[in-house]
Protein backbone atom coordinates (compact mmCIF):
# COMPACT_ATOMS: atom_id res chain seq x y z
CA UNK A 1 11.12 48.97 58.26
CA UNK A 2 7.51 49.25 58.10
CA UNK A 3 7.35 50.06 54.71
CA UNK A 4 9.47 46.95 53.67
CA UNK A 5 7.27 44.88 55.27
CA UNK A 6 4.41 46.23 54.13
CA UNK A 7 6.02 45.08 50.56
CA UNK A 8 6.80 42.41 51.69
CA UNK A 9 3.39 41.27 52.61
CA UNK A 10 2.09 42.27 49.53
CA UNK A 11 4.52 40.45 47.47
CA UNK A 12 3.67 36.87 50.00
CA UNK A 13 0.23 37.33 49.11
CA UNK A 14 0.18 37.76 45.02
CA UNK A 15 2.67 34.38 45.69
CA UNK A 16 -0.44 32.98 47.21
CA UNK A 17 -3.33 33.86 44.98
CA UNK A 18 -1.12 33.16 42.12
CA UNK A 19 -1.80 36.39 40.35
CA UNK A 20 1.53 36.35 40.35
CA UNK A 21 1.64 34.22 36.87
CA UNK A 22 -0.09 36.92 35.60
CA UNK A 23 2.76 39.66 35.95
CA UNK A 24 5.80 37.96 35.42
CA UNK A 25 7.40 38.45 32.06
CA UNK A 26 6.53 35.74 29.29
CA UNK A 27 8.89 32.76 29.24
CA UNK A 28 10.66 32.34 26.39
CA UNK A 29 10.49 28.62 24.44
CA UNK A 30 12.85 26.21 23.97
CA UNK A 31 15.28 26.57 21.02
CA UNK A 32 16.05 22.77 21.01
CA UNK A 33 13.05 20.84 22.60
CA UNK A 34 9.97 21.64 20.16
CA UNK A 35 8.98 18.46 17.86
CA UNK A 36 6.94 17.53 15.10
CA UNK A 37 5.41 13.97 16.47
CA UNK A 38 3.52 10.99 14.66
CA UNK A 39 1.86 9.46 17.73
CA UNK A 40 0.12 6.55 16.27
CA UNK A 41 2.93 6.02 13.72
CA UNK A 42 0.36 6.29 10.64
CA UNK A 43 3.11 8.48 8.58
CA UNK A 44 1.37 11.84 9.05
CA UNK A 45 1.79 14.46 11.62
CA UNK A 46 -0.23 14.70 14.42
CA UNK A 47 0.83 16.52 17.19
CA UNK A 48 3.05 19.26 18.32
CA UNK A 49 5.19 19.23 21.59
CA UNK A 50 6.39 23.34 22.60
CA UNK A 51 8.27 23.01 25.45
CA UNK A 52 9.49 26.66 27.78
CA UNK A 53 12.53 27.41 29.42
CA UNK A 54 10.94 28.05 32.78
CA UNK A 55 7.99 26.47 34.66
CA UNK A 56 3.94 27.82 33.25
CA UNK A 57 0.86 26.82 34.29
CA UNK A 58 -2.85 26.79 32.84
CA UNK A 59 -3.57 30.47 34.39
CA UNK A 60 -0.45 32.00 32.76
CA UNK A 61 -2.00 29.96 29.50
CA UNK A 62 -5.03 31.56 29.14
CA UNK A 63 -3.62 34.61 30.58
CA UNK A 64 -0.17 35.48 27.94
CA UNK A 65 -0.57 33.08 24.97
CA UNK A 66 -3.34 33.88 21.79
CA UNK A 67 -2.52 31.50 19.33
CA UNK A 68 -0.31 29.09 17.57
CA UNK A 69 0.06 29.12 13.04
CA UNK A 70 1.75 26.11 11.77
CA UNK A 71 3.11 25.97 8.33
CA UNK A 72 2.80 22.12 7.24
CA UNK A 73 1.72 20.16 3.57
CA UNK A 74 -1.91 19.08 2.75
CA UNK A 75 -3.26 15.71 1.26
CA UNK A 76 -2.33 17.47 -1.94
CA UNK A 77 0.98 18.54 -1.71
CA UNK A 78 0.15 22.08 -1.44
CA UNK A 79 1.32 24.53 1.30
CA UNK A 80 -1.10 24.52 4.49
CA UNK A 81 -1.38 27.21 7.58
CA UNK A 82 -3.22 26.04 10.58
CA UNK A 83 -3.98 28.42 13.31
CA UNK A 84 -4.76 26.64 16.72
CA UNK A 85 -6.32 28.98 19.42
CA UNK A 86 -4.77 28.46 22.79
CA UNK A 87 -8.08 27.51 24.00
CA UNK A 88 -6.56 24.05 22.17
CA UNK A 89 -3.43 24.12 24.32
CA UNK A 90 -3.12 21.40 26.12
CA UNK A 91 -0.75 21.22 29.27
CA UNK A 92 1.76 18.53 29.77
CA UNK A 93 0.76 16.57 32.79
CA UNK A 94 4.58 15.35 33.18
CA UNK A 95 6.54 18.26 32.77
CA UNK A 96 4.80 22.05 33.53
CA UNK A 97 7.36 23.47 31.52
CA UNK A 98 5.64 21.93 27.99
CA UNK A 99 2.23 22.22 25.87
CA UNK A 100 0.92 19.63 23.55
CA UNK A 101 -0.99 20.39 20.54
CA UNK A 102 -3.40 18.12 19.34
CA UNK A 103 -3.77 17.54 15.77
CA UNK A 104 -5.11 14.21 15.29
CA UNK A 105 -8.48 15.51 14.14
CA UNK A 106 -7.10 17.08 11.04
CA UNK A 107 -4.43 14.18 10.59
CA UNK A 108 -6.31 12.33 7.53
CA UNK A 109 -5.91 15.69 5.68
CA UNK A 110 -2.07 15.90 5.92
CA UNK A 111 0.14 14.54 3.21
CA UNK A 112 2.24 11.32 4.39
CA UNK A 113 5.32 12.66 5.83
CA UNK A 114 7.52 12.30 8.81
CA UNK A 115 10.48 14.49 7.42
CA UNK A 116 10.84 18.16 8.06
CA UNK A 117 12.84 17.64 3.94
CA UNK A 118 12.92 14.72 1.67
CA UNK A 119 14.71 15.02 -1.69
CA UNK A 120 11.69 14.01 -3.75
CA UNK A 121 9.35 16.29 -2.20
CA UNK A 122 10.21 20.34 -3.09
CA UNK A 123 6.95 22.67 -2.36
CA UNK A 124 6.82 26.09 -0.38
CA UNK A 125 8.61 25.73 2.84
CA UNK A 126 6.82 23.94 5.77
CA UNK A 127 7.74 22.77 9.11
CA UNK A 128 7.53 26.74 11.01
CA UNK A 129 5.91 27.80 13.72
CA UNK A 130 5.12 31.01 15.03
CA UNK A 131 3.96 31.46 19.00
CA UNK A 132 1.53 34.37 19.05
CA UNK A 133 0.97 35.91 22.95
CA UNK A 134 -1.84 38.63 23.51
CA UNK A 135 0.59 41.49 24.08
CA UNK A 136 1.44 40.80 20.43
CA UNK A 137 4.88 39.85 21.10
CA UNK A 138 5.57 36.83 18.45
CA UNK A 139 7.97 33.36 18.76
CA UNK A 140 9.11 32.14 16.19
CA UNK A 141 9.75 28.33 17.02
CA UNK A 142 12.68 25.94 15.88
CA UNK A 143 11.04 23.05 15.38
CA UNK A 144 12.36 19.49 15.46
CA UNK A 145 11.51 16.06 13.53
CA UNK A 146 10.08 14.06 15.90
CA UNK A 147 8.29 11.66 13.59
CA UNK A 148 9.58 8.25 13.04
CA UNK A 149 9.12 6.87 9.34
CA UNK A 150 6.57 5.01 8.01
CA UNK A 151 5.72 2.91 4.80
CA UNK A 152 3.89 5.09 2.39
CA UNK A 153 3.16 2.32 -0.27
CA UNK A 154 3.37 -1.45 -0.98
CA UNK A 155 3.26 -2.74 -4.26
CA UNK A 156 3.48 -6.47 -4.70
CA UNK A 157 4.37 -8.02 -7.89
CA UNK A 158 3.22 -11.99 -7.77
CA UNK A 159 3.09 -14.42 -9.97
CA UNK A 160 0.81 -16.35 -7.62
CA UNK A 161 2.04 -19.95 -8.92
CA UNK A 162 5.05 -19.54 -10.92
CA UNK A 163 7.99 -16.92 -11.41
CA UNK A 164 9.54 -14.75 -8.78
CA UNK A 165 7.20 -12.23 -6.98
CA UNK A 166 8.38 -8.72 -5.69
CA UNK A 167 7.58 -6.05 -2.86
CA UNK A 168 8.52 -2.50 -3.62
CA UNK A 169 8.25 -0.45 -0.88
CA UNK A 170 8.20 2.88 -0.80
CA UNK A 171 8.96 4.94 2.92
CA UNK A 172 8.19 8.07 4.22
CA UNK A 173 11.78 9.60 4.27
CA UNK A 174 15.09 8.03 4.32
CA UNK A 175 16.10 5.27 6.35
CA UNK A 176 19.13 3.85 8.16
CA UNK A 177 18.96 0.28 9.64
CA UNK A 178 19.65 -1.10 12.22
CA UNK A 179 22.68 -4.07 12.40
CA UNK A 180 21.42 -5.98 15.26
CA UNK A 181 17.91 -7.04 13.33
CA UNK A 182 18.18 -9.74 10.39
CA UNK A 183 15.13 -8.55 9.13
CA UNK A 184 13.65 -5.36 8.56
CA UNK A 185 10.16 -5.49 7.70
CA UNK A 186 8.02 -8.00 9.07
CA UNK A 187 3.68 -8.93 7.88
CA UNK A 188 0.45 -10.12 9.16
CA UNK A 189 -0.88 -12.64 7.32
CA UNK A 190 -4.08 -13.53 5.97
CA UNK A 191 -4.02 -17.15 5.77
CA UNK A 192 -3.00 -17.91 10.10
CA UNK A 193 -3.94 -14.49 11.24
CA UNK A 194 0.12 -14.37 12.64
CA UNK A 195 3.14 -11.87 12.23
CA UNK A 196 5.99 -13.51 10.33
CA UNK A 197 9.41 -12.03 9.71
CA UNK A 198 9.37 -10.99 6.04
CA UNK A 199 12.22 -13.23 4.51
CA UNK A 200 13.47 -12.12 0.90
CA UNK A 201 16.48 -13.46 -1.16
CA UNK A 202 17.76 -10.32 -1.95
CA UNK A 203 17.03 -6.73 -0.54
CA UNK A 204 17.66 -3.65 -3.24
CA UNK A 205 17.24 0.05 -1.46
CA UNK A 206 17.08 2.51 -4.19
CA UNK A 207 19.29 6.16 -4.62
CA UNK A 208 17.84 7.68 -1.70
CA UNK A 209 17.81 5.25 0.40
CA UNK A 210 13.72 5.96 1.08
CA UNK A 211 12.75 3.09 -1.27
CA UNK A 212 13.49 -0.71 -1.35
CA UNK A 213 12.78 -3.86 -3.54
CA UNK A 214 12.34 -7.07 -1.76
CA UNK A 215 13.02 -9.88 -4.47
CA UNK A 216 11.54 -13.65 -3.28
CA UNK A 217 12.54 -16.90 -3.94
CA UNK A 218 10.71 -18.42 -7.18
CA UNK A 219 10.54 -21.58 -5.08
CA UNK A 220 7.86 -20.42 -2.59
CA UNK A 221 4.49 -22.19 -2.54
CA UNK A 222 1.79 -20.72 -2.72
CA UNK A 223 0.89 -20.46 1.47
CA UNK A 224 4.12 -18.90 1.41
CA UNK A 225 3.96 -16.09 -0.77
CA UNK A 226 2.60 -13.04 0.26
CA UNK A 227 -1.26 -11.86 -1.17
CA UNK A 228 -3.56 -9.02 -1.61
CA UNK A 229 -4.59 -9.74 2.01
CA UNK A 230 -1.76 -9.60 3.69
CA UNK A 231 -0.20 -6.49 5.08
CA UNK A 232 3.24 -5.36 5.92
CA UNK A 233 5.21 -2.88 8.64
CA UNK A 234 8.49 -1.96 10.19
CA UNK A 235 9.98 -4.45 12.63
CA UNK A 236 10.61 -2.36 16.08
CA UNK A 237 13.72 -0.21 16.37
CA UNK A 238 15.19 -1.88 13.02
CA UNK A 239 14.58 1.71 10.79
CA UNK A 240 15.64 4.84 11.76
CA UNK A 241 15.83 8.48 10.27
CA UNK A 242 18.15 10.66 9.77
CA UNK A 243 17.28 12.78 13.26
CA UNK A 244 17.86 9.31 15.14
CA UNK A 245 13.83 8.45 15.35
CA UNK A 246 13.43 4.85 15.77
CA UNK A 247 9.89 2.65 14.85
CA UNK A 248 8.57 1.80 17.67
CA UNK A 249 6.03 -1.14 18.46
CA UNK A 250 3.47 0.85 17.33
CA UNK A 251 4.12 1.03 14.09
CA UNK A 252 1.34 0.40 11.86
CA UNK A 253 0.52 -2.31 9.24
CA UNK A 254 0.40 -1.43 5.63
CA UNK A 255 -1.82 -3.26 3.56
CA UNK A 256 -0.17 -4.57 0.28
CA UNK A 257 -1.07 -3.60 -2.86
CA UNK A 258 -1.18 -6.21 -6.18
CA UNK A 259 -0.03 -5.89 -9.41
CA UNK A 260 -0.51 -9.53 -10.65
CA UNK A 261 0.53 -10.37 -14.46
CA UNK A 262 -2.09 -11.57 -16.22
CA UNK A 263 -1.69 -15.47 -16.27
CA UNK A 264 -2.66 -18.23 -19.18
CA UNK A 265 -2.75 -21.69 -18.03
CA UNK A 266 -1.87 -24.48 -20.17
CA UNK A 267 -1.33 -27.96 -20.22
CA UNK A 268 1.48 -29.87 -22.42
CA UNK A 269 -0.31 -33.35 -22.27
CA UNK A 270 -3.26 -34.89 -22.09
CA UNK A 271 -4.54 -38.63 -21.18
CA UNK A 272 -8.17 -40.22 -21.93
CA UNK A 273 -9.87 -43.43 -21.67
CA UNK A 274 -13.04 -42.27 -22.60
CA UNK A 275 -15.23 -42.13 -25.84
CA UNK A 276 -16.17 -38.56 -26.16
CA UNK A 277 -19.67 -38.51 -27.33
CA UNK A 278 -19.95 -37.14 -31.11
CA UNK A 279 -23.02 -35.66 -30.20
CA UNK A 280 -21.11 -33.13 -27.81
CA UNK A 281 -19.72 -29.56 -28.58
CA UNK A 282 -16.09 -29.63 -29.98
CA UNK A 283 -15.40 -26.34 -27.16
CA UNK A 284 -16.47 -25.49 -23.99
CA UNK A 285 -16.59 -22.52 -22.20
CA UNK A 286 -16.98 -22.36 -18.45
CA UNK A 287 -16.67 -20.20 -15.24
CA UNK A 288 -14.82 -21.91 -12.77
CA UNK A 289 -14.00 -21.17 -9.48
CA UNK A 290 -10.34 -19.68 -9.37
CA UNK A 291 -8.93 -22.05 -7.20
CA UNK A 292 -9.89 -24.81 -9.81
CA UNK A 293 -7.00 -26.90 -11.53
CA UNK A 294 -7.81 -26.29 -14.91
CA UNK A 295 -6.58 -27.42 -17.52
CA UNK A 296 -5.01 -30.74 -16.06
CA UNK A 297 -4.01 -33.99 -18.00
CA UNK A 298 -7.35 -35.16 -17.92
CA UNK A 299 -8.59 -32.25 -19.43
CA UNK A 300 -6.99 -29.83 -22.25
CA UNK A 301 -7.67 -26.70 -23.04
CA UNK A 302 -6.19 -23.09 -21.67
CA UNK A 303 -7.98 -20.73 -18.87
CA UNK A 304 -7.38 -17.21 -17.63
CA UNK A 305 -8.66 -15.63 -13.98
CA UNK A 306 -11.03 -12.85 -14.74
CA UNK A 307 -12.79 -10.36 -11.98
CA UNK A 308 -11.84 -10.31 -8.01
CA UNK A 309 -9.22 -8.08 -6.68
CA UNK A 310 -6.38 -9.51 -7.86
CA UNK A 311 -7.19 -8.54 -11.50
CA UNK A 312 -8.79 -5.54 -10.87
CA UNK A 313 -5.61 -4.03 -9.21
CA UNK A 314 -3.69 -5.29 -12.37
CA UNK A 315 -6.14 -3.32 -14.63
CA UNK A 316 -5.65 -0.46 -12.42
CA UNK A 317 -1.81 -0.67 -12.17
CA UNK A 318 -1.26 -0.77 -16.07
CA UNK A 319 -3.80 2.03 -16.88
CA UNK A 320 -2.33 4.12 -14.01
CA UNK A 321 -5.98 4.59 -12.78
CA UNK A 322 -6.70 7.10 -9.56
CA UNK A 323 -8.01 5.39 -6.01
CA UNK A 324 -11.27 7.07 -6.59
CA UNK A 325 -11.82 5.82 -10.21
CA UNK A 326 -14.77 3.49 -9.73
CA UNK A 327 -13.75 0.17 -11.36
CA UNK A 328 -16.81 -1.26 -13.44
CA UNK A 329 -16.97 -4.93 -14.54
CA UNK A 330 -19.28 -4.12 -17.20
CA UNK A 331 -15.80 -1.99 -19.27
CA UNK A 332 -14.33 -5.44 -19.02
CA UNK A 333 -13.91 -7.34 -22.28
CA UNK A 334 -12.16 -11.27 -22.86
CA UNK A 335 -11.86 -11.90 -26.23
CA UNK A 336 -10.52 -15.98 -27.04
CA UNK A 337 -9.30 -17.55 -30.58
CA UNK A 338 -7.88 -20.76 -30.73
CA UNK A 339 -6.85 -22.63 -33.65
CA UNK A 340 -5.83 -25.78 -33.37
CA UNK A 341 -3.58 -28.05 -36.20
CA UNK A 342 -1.69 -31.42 -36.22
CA UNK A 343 2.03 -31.45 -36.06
CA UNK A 344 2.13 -31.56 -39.94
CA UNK A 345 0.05 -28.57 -40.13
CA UNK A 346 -3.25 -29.67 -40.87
CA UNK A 347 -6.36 -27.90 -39.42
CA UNK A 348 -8.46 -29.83 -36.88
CA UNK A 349 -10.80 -27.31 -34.95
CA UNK A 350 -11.27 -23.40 -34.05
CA UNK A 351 -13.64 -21.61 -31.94
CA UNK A 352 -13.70 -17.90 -30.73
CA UNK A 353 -15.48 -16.13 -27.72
CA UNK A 354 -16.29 -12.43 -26.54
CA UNK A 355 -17.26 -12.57 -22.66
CA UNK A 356 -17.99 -9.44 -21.07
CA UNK A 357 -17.45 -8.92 -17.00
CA UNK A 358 -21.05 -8.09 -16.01
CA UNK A 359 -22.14 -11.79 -17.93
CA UNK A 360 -24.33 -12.89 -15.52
CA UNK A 361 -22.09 -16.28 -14.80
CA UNK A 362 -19.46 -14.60 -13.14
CA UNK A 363 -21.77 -14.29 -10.58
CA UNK A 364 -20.12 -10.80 -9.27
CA UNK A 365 -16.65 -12.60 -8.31
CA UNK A 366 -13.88 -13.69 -9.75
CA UNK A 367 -13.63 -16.68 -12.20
CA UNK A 368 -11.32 -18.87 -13.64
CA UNK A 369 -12.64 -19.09 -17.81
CA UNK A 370 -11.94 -22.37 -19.24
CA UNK A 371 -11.71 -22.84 -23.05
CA UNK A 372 -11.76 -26.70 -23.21
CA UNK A 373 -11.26 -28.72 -26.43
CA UNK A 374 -13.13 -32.23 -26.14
CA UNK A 375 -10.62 -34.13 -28.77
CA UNK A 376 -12.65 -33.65 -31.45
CA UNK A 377 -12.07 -32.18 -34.82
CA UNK A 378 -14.33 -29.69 -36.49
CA UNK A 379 -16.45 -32.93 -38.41
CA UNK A 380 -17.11 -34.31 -34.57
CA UNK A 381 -14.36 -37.13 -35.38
CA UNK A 382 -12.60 -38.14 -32.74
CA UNK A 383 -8.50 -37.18 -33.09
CA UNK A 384 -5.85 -40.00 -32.37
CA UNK A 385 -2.96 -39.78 -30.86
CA UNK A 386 -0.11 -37.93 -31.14
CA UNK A 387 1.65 -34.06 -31.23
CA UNK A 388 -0.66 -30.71 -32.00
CA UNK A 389 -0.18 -27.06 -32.37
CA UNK A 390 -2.00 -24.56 -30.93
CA UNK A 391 -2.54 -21.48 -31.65
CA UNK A 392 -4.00 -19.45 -29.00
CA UNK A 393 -5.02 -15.47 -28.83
CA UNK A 394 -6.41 -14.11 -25.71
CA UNK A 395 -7.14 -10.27 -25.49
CA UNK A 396 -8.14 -8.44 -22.53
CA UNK A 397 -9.43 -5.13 -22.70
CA UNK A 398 -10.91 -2.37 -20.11
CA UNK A 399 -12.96 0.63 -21.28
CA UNK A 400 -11.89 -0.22 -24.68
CA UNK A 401 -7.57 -0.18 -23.92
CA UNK A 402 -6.14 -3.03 -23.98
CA UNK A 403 -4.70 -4.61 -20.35
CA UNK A 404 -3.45 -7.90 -21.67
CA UNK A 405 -2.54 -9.43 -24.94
CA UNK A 406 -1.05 -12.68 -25.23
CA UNK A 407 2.69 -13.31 -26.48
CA UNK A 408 4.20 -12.79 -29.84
CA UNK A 409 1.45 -10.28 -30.95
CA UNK A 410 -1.47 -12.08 -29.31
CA UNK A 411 -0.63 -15.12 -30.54
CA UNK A 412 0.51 -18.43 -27.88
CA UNK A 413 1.51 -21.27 -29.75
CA UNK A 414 1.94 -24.62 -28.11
CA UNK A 415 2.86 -27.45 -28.87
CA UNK A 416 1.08 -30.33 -26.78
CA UNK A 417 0.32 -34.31 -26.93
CA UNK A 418 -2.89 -36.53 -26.90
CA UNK A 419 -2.76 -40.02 -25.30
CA UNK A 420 -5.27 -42.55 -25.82
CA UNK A 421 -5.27 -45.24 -23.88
């Protein structure tokens, strides 16, 4: 009797100093409960929840557990093993039967991906876990996707004033949506500093279901079509994966990026009053500011926007350039010919121009170029009234390839009428 309570005792009192979390045999992990998670919803991985099928505490920690190797993808595609020393384990302050695994500080060097398999993306397998404890005993954990998805890319096809623009957009993994929400995607924009519901006339997902085209109406004006500036994310709980993760509110915003078409602005007719002097050049050439409506029927002549970031993403989109290619103004090269001829064919005027992007009159931004013809022939006589043709060739070139060539060869020909009054 004695003896058992001598046991007894001794039993109450490793209870009490809690040595006795340093005895009792390891607890196992859960088979079901462990999870990949994207806390701040950026598209890469970031944390690690291990949850245990029995209760642990900081002293049993630091007393059975060694280390933690994850098997997950770098910024490169390529297979990546991170050890994390339980020093790093971090103890859920809700539930005593979980760890958390911070991650965050290595995030930006992850590749974008909230799927544990995506059937575009094949490398050496990722996604395990092994549990090392200090007897050497190993877990080997079944992980879970915990990781809602994201938008990887944006690419925005706009014809700024004319022609229907696109959005391609390009997800993380595949998605599911949601009935209950009209609209799946939603932006910030640039021009009222709100969040609009992104409207599109027609919604195209693509094979996988991990890609869509958003096509807009060709009526929009231009405050209502999406820019450069603007950026773009997943409306709350309207995408899904395939594991049942929803988007939650804080899902980020993905900033767009442009591919605009080169554009050449015209004008079909043009009205005058005046007596152009005889003493004036037949051409002009100047750098306006882009937002400059030029030509107009007061003044003829044909323009192109040259510099900013709307063309420089369009040099960069056709001549597949990297992020980290430096783009340098100085590569860029406008070449002009017009040739200009009555409606019965006869020649009136011609000029040419070379402008390179570091001429000093760009001033560093972007530009609008406008070639304008004064109404004069090539003797300095004024031209009547009436129907011309012209002929118009405007070549854009970076580092010596060509980005832009006008139609039918690189040559526009119009047709356009003169009205003295």
């Amino acid at each position: 009797m004695v003896r058992s309570l001598h046991i007894l005792t001794i039993a109450m009192f490793l209870l009490a100093t809690g040595v006795w979390a340093f005895v009792q045999d390891p607890v196992p992990p859960s088979s079901q409960q462990n999870f990949f998670v994207d806390e701040d919803e950026d598209g890469r991985m970031d944390h690690l929840q291990i949850r245990f099928l029995g209760v642990i505490s900081q002293d049993y920690i630091d007393a059975k557990m060694d280390s933690l190797a994850v098997n997950w993808v770098d910024s490169l595609g390529h297979a990546l093993r991170i050890v994390v020393p339980k020093k790093d384990f971090i103890l859920d302050t809700v539930s005593n039967r979980r760890i958390i695994i911070d991650l965050s500080d290595r995030q930006s060097g992850f590749y974008r991906l909230t799927a544990l398999a995506t059937p575009d993306f094949f490398i050496a397998p990722y996604g395990a876990c092994m549990l090392y404890l200090s007897d050497g005993s190993v877990y080997t954990l079944n992980m879970k996707d915990g990781m809602a998805p994201s938008i990887v890319s944006c690419q925005l096809k706009s014809h700024r004033s004319s022609g229907v623009d696109s959005l391609k957009i390009s997800f993380s993994e595949k998605v599911k949506t949601s009935h209950s929400c009209d609209e799946y995607l939603e932006y910030w924009s640039a021009k009222d500093s709100s969040v609009h519901p992104l409207v599109s006339s027609a919604l195209e997902w693509n094979v996988f279901n991990n890609g869509a085209t958003l096509i807009f109406d060709e009526a929009l004006t231009s405050k209502e079509r999406l820019t450069v500036k603007d950026s773009v994310r997943i409306v709350y709980s309207c995408l899904k994966d395939s594991s049942g993760n929803v988007v939650s509110k804080k899902s980020q915003f993905r900033s767009l990026d442009g591919y605009f078409p080169f554009e050449l602005y015209k004008q079909n007719l043009v009205r005058t009053t005046e007596q152009e002097s005889l003493d004036g050049p037949i051409f002009q050439l100047t750098f306006e500011n882009v937002d400059a409506k030029l030509p107009n029927d007061t003044a003829w002549g044909f323009a192109v926007d040259v510099l900013g970031s709307d063309f420089e993403s369009s040099v960069r989109e056709i001549l597949k350039m990297r992020a980290q290619d430096e783009f340098d103004a100085s590569k860029v090269n406008v070449h002009f010919n017009l040739r200009i001829y009555t409606n019965l064919g006869a020649f009136v005027a011609n000029t040419k121009y070379n402008i390179k992007g570091n001429d000093k009159r760009f001033e560093k931004s972007a530009k609008k170029l406008f070639l304008r013809w004064n109404l004069m022939d090539a003797n300095h006589r004024r031209v009547g009234s009436g129907a011309y043709l012209a002929n118009i060739a405007v070549l854009i070139k970076y580092d010596g390839k060509t980005v832009y060539y006008s139609e039918n060869e690189g040559i526009t020909t119009q047709v356009f009428g003169v009205l003295r009054r």
